[in-house]
C-alpha atoms as a PDB file:
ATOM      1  CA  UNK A   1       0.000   0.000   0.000  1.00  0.00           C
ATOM      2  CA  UNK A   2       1.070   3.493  -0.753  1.00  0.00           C
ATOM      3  CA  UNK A   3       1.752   5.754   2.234  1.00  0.00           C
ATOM      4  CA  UNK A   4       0.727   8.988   1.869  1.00  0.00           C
ATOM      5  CA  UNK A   5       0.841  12.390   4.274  1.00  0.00           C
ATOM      6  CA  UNK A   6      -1.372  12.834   6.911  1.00  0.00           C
ATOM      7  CA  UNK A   7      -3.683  15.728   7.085  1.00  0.00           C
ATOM      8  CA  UNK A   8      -1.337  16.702  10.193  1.00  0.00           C
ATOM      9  CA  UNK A   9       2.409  16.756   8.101  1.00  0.00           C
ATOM     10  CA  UNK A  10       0.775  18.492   5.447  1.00  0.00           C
ATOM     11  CA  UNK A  11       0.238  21.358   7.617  1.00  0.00           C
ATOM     12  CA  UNK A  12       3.130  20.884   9.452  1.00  0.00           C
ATOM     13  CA  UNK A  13       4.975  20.828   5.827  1.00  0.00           C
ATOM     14  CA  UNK A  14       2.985  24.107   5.102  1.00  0.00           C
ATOM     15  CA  UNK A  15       3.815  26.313   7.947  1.00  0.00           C
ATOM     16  CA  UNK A  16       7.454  25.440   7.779  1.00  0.00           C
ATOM     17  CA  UNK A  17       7.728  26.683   4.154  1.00  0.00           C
ATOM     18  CA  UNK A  18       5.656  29.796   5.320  1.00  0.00           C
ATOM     19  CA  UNK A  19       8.216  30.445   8.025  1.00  0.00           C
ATOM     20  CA  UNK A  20      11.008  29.675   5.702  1.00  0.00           C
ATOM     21  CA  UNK A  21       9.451  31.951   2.631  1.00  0.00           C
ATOM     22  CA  UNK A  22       8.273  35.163   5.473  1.00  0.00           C
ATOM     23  CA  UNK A  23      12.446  34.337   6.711  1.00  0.00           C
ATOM     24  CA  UNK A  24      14.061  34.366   3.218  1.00  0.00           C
ATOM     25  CA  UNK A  25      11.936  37.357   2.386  1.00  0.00           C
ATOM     26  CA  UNK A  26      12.721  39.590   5.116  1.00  0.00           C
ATOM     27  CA  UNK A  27      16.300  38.871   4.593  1.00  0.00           C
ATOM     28  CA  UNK A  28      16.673  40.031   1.075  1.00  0.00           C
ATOM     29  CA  UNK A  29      14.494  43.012   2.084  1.00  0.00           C
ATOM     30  CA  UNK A  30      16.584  44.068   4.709  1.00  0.00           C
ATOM     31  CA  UNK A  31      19.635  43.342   2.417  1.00  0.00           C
ATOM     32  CA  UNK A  32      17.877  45.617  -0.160  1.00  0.00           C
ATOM     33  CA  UNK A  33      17.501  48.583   2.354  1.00  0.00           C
ATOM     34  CA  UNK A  34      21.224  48.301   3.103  1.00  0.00           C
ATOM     35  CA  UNK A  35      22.340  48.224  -0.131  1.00  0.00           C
ATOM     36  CA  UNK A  36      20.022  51.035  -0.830  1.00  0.00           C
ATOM     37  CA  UNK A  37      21.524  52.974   1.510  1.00  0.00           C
ATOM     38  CA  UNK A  38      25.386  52.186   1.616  1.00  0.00           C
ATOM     39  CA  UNK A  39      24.713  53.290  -1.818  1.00  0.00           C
ATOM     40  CA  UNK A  40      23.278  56.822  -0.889  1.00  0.00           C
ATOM     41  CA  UNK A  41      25.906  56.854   1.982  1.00  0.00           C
ATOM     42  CA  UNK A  42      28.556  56.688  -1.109  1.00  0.00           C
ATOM     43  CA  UNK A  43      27.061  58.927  -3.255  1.00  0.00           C
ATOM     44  CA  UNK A  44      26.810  61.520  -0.450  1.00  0.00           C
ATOM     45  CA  UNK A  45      30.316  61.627   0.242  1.00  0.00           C
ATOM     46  CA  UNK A  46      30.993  61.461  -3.427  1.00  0.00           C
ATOM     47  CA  UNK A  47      29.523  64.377  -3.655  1.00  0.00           C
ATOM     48  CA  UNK A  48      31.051  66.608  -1.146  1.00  0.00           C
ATOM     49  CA  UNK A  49      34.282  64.809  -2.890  1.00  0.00           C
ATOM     50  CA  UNK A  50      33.286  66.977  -6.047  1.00  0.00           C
ATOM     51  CA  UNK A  51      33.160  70.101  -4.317  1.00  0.00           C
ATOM     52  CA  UNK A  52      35.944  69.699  -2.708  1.00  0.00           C
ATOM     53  CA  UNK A  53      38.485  69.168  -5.457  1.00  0.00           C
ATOM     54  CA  UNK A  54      36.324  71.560  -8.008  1.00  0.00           C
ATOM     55  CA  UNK A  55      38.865  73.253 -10.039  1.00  0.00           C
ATOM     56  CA  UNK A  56      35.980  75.659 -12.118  1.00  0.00           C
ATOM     57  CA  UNK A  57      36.382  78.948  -9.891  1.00  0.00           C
ATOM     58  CA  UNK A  58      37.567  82.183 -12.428  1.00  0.00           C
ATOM     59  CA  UNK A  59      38.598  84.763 -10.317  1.00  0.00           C
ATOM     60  CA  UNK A  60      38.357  87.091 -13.976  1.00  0.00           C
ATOM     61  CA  UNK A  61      36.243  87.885 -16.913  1.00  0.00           C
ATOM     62  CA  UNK A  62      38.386  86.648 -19.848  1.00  0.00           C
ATOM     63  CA  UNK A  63      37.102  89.077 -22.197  1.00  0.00           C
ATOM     64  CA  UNK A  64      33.805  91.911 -21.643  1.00  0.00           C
ATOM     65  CA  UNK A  65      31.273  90.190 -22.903  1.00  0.00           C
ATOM     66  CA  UNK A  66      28.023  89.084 -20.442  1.00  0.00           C
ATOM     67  CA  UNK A  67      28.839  85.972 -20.695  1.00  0.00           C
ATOM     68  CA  UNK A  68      32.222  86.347 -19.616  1.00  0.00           C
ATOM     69  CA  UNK A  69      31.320  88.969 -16.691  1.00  0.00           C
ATOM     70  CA  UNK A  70      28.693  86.606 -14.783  1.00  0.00           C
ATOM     71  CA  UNK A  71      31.293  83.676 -15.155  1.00  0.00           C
ATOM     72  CA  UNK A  72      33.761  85.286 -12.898  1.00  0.00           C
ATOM     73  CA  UNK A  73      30.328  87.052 -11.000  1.00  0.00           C
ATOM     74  CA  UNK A  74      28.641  83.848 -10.243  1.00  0.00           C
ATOM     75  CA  UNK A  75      31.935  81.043  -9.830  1.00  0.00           C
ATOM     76  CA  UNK A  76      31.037  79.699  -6.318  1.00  0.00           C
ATOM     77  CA  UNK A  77      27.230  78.978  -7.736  1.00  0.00           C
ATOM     78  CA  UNK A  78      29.094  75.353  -8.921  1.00  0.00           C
ATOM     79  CA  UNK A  79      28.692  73.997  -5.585  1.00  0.00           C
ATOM     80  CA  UNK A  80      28.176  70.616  -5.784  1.00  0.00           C
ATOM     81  CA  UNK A  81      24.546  69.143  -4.592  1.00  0.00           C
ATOM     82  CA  UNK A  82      22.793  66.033  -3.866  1.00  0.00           C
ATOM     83  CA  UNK A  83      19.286  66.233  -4.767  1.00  0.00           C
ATOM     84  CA  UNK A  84      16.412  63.541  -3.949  1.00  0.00           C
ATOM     85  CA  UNK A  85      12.977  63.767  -5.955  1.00  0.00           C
ATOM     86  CA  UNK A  86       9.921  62.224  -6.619  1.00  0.00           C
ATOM     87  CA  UNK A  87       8.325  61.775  -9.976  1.00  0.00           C
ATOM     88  CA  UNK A  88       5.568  61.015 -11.810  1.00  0.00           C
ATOM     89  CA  UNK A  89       5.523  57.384 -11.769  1.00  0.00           C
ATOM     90  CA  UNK A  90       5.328  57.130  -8.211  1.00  0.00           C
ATOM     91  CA  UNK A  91       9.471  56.922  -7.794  1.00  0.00           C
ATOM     92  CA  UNK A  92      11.953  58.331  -5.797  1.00  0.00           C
ATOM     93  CA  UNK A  93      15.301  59.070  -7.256  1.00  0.00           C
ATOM     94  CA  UNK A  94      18.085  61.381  -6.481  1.00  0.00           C
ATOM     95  CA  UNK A  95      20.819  63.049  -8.661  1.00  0.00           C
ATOM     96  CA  UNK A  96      24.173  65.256  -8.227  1.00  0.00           C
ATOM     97  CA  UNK A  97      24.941  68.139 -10.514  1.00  0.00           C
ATOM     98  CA  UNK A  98      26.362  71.635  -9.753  1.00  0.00           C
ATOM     99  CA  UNK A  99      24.569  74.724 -10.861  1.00  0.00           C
ATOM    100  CA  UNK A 100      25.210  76.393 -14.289  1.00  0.00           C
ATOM    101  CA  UNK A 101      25.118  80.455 -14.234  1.00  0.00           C
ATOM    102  CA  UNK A 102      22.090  82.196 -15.633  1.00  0.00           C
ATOM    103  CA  UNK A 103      21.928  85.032 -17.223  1.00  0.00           C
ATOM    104  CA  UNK A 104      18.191  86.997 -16.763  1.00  0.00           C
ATOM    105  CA  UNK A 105      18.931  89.780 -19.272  1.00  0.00           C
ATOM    106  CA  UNK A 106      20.055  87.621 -21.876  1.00  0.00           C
ATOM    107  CA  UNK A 107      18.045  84.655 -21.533  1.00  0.00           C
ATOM    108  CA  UNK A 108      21.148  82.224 -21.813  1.00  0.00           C
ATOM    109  CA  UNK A 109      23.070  80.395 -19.883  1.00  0.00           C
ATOM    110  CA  UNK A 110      26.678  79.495 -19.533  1.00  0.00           C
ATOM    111  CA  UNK A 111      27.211  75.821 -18.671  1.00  0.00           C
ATOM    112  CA  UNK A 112      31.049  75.273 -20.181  1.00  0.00           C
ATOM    113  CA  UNK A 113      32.678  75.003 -16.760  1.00  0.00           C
ATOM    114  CA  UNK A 114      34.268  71.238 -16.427  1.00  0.00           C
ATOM    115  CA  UNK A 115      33.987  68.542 -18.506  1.00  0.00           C
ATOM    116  CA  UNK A 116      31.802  65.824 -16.215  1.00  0.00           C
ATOM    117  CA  UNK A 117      28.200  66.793 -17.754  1.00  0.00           C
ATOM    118  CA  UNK A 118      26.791  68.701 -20.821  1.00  0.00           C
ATOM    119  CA  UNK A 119      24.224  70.567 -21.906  1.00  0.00           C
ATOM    120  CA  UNK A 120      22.549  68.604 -24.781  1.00  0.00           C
ATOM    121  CA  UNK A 121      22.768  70.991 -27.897  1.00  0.00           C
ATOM    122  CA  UNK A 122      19.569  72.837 -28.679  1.00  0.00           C
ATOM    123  CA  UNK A 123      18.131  71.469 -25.224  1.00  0.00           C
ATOM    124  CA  UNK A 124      17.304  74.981 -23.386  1.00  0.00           C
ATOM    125  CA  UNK A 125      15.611  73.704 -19.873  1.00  0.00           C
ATOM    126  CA  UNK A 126      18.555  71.152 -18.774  1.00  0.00           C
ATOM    127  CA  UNK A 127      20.529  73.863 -17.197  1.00  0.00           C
ATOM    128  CA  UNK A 128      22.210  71.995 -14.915  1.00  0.00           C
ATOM    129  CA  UNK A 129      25.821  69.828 -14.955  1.00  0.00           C
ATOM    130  CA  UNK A 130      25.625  66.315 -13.780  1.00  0.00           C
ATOM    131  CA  UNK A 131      28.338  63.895 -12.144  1.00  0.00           C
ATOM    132  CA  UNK A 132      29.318  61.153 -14.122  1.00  0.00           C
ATOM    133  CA  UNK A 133      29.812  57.729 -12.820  1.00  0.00           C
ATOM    134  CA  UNK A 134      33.629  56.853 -12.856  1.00  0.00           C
ATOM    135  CA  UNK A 135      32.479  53.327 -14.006  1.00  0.00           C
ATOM    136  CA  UNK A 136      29.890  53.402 -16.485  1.00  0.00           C
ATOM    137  CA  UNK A 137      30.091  56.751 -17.518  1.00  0.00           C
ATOM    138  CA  UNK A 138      26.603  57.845 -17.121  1.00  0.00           C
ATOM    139  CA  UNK A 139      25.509  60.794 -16.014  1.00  0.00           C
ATOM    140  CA  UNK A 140      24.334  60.248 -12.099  1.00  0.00           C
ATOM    141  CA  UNK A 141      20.648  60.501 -12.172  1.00  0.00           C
ATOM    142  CA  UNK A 142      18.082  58.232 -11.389  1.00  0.00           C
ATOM    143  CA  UNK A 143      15.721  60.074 -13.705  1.00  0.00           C
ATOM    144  CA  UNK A 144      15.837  60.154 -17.672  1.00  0.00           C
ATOM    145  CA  UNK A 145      13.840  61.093 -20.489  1.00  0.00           C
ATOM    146  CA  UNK A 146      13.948  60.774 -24.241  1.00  0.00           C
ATOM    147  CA  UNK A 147      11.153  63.242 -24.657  1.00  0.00           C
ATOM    148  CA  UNK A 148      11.823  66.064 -22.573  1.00  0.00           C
ATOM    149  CA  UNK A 149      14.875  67.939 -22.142  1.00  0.00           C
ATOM    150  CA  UNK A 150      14.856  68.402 -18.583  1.00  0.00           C
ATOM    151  CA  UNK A 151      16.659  65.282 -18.000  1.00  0.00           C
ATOM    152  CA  UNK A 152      19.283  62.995 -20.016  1.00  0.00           C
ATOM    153  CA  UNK A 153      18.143  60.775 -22.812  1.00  0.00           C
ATOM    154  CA  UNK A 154      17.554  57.148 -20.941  1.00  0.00           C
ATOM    155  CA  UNK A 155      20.613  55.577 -22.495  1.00  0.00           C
ATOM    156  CA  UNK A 156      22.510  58.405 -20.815  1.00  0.00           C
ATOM    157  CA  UNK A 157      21.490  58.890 -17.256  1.00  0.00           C
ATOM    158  CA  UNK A 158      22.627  55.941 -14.526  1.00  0.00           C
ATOM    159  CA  UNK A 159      18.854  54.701 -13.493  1.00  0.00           C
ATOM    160  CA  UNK A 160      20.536  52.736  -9.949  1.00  0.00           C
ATOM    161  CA  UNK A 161      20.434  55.756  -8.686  1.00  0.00           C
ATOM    162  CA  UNK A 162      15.997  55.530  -9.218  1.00  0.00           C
ATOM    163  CA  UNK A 163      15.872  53.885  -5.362  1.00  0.00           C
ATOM    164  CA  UNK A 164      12.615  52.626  -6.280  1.00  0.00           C
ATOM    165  CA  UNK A 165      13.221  50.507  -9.233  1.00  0.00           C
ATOM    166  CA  UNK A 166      16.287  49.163  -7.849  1.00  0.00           C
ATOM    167  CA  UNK A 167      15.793  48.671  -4.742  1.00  0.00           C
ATOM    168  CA  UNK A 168      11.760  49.014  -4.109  1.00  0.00           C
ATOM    169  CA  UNK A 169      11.712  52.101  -1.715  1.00  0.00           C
ATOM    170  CA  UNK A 170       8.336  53.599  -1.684  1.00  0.00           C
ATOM    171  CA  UNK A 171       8.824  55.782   0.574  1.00  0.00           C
ATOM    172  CA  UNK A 172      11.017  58.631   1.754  1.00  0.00           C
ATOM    173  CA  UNK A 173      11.479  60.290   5.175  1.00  0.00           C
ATOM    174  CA  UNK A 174      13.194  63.320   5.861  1.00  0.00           C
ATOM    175  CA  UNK A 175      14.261  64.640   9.306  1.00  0.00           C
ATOM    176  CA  UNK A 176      16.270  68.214   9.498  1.00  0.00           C
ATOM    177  CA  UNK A 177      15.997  68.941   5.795  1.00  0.00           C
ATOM    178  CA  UNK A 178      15.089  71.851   4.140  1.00  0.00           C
ATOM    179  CA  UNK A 179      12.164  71.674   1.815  1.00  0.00           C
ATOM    180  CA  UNK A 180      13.700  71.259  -1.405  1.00  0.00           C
ATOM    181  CA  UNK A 181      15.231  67.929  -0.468  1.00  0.00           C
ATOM    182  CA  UNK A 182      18.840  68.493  -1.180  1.00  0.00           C
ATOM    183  CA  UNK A 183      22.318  69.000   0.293  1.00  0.00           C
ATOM    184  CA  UNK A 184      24.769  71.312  -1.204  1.00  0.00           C
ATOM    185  CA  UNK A 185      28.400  71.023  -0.851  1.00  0.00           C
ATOM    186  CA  UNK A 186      31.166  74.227  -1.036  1.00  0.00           C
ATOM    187  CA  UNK A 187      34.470  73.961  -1.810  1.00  0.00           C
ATOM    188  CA  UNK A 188      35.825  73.637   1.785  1.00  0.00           C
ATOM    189  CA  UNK A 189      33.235  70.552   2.080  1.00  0.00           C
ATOM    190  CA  UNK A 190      30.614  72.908   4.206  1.00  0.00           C
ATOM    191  CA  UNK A 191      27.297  71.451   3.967  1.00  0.00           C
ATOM    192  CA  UNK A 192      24.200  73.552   3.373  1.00  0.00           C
ATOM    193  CA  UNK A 193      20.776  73.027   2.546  1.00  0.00           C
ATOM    194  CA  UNK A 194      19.509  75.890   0.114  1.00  0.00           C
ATOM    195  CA  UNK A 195      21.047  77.524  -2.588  1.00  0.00           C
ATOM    196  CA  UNK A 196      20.056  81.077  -2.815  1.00  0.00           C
ATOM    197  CA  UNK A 197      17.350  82.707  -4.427  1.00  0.00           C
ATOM    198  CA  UNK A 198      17.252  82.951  -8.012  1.00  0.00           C
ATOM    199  CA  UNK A 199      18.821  86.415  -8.490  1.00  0.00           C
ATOM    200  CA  UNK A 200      21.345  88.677  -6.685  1.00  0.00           C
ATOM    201  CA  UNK A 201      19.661  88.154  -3.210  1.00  0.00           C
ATOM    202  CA  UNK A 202      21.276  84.657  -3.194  1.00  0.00           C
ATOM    203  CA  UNK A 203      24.286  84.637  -5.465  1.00  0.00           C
ATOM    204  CA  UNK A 204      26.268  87.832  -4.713  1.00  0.00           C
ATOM    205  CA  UNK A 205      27.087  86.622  -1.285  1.00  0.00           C
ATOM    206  CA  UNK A 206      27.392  82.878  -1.172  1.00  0.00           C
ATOM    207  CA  UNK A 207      27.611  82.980   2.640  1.00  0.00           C
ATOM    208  CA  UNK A 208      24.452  85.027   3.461  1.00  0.00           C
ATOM    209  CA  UNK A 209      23.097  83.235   6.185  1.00  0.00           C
ATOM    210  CA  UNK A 210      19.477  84.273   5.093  1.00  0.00           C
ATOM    211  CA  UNK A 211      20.029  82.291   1.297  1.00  0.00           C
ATOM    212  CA  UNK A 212      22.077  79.875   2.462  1.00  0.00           C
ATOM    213  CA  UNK A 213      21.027  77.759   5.415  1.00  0.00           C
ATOM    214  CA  UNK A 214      24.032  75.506   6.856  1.00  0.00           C
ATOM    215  CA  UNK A 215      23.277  71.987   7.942  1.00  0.00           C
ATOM    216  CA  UNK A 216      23.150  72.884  11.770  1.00  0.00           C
ATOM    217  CA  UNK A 217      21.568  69.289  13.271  1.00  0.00           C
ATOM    218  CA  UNK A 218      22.002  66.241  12.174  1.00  0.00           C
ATOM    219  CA  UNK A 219      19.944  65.062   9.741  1.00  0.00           C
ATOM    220  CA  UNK A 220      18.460  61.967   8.720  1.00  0.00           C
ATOM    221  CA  UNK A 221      16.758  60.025   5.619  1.00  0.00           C
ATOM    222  CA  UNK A 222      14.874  57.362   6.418  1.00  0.00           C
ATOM    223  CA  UNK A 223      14.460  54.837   3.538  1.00  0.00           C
ATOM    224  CA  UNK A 224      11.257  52.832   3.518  1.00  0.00           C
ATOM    225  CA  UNK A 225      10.233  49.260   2.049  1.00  0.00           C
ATOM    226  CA  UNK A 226       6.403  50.308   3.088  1.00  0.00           C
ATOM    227  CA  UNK A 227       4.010  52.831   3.413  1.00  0.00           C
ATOM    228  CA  UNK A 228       3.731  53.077   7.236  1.00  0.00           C
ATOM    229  CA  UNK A 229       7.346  52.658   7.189  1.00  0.00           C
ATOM    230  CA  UNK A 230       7.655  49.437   9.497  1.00  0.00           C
ATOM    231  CA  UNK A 231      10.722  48.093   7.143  1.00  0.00           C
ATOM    232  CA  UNK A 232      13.136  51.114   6.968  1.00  0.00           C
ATOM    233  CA  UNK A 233      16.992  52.060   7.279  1.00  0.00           C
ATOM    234  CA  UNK A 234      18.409  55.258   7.632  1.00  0.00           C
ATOM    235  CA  UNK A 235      21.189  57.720   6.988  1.00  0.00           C
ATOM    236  CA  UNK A 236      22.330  59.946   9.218  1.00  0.00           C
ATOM    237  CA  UNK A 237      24.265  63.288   7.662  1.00  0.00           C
ATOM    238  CA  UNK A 238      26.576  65.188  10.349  1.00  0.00           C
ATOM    239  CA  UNK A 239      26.039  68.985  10.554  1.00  0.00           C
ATOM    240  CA  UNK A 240      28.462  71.624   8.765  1.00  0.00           C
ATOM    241  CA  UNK A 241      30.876  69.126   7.778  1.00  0.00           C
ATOM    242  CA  UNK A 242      28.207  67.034   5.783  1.00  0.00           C
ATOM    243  CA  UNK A 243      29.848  63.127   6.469  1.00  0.00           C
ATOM    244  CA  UNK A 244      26.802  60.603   5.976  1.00  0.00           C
ATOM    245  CA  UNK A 245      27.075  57.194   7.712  1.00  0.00           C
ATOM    246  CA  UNK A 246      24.193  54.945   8.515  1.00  0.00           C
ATOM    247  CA  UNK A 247      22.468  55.767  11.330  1.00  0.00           C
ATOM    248  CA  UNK A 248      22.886  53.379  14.618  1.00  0.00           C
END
């Protein structure tokens, strides 16, 4: 006669492979979170690394043209920054440029400052300059379009850096941030988090205190697996100096 499972093992058999499956799964979502953020950690840093050995300061006009005058006017606006976003699709991503000049009266823009981004020729609302990962090359965003010319063409821009298609964050939490979402590195590593105002009230001084805020408590981005952020990880960024490290 055939022996066959009792009613008893198969249940038995059952809630051991749910245990093993709920076990399994938490594991590769917690390993998710931490690669998701030792990767932010690293990007962070990279960042202020940018700033720090920026060589695109002119202390001159070369010649007395606008263009020329607002290039030596505006050099410390190439700060680097770390930017997180949300878009459309329901994603967060997060992307590190420095700012390009702008010149009101004219309508243009000077963006020819170092050679680790572009301005796409004939594009006229990407008017920003974006990192470029050492090892692939692409430009580090984790946002891309082939339609628009706010971001990079798709084949251009380094999507790992989109947190929730690699990694399946759905959720962002931020704690001692400023409202734009972003951290913004000088050339002596100083962290801040605003820019200036579009115009002279932020850019003439780069140290006005009232344009732009210094990191002055630590702050913290929580990365989340789910929407009441039960399954989460978090980065911790130290003030004024900017270092990021995962939290404890």
């Amino acid at each position: 006669m055939k022996k066959s499972f009792s009613l008893i093992e198969l249940l038995i058999v059952i809630i051991v492979v749910g245990i093993l499956y709920s076990t399994i799964k938490f594991k590769l979502s917690n390993t998710s979170l931490i690669q998701a953020a030792n990767q932010v950690v690293s990007y962070i840093n990279y960042t202020k690394h940018l700033a720090l050995k920026d060589n695109k300061m002119q202390y001159y006009p070369l010649n007395n043209s606008v263009i020329e005058m607002n290039r030596s006017k505006y050099w410390f606006k190439q700060w680097w920054q770390i930017r997180f976003s949300y878009n459309g699709n329901n994603e967060y991503f997060y992307e590190i440029f420095s700012d390009i000049p702008y010149i009101s009266s004219t309508g243009s823009d000077t963006y020819n400052f170092d050679g680790t981004g572009r301005k796409p020729s004939g594009d006229t609302n990407w008017a920003k300059t974006y990192a470029l990962n050492p090892l692939n090359h692409k430009y580090l965003t984790g946002s891309c379009s082939d339609s628009s010319s706010d971001y990079p063409n798709c084949n251009e821009a380094d999507e790992k850096l989109n947190l929730t298609k690699t990694y399946g964050i759905v959720k962002i939490k931020y704690t001692n941030f400023g409202s734009s979402k972003k951290l913004l590195f000088d050339n002596y590593g100083n962290v801040y988090l605003r820019e200036g105002d579009d115009g002279d009230a932020g850019d003439i001084n780069p140290y006005d205190k009232d344009k732009r805020i210094p990191l002055m408590k630590t702050a913290k981005i929580t990365l989340c697996k789910d929407d009441n952020c039960d399954k989460n990880i978090s980065i911790c960024i130290s003030p004024k100096i900017g270092n990021a490290y995962l939290c404890k």
